[in-house]
Protein backbone atom coordinates (compact mmCIF):
# COMPACT_ATOMS: atom_id res chain seq x y z
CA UNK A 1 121.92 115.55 118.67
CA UNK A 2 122.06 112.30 116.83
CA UNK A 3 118.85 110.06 116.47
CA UNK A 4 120.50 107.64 118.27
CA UNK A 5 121.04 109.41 121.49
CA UNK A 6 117.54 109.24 122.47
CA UNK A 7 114.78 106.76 121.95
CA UNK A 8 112.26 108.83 121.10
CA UNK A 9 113.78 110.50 118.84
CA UNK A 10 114.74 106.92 117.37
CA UNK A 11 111.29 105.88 117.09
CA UNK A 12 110.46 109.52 115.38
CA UNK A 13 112.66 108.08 112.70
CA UNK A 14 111.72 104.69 112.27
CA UNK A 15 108.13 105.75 112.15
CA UNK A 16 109.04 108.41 109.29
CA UNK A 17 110.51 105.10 107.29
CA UNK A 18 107.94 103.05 107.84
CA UNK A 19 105.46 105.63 106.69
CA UNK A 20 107.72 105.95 103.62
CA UNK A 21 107.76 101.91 102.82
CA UNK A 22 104.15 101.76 103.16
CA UNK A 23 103.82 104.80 100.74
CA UNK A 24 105.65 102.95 98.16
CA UNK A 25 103.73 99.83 98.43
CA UNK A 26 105.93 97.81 100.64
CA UNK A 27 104.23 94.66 102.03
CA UNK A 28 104.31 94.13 105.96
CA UNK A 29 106.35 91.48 105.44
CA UNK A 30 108.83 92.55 103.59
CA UNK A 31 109.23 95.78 106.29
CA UNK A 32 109.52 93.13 109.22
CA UNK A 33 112.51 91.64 107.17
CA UNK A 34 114.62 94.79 106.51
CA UNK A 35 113.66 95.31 110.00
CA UNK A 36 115.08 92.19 111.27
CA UNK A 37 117.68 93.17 108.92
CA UNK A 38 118.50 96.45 110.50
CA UNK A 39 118.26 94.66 113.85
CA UNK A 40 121.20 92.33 112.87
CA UNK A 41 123.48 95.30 111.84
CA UNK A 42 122.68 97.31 114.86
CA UNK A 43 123.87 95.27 116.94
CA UNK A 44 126.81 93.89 115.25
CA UNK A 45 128.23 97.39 114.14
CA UNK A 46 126.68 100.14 116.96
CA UNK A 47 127.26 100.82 120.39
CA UNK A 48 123.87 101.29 122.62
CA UNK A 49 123.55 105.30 123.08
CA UNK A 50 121.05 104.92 125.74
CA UNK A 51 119.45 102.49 128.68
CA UNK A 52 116.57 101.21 125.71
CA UNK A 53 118.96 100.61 123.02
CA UNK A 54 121.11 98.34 125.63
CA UNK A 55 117.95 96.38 126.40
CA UNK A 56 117.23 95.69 123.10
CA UNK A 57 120.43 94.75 121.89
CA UNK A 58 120.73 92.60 124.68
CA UNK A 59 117.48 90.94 123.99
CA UNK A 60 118.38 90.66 120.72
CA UNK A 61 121.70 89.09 121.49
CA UNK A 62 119.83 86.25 123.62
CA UNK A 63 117.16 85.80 121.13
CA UNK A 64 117.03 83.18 118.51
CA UNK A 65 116.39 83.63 115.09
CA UNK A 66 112.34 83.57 114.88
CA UNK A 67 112.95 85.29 118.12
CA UNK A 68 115.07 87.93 116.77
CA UNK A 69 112.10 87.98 113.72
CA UNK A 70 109.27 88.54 116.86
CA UNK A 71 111.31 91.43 118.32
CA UNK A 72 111.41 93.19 114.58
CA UNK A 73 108.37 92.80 114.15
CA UNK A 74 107.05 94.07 117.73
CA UNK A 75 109.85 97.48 116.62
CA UNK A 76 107.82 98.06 113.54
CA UNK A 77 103.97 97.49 115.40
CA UNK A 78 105.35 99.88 118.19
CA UNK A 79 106.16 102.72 116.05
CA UNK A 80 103.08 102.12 113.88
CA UNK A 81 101.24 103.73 116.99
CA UNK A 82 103.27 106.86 116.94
């Protein structure tokens, strides 16, 4: 099963690459950006996989650009807690 079917198993993996940027020194800032980064691509290239992913591309698709910055940033808070 891909990562991408299911959205826990999506935030399994973002939480293993934050871990990983932090490890190597990257500044919170810097991981909100390739966040917002990865945001952009997602939902320019990929299909939602599941009810969550649809929201947030959605949501994403509506937001503005600081907007679209707050919703990276809320991603990378939400799988610090994992």
């Amino acid at each position: 099963m891909s990562i991408m079917n299911d959205f826990d198993s999506w935030k399994d993996f973002l939480a293993n690459r934050l871990d990983q940027a932090q490890a190597q020194g990257m500044s919170h800032e810097t991981i909100t950006n390739v966040a917002h980064e990865i945001g952009d691509f997602l939902s320019q290239r990929v299909n939602a996989k599941n009810d969550e992913q649809a929201v947030l591309k959605d949501l994403w698709n509506a937001a503005s650009e600081q907007e679209q910055q707050s919703i990276a940033s809320a991603m990378v808070k939400l799988v610090q807690k994992q």
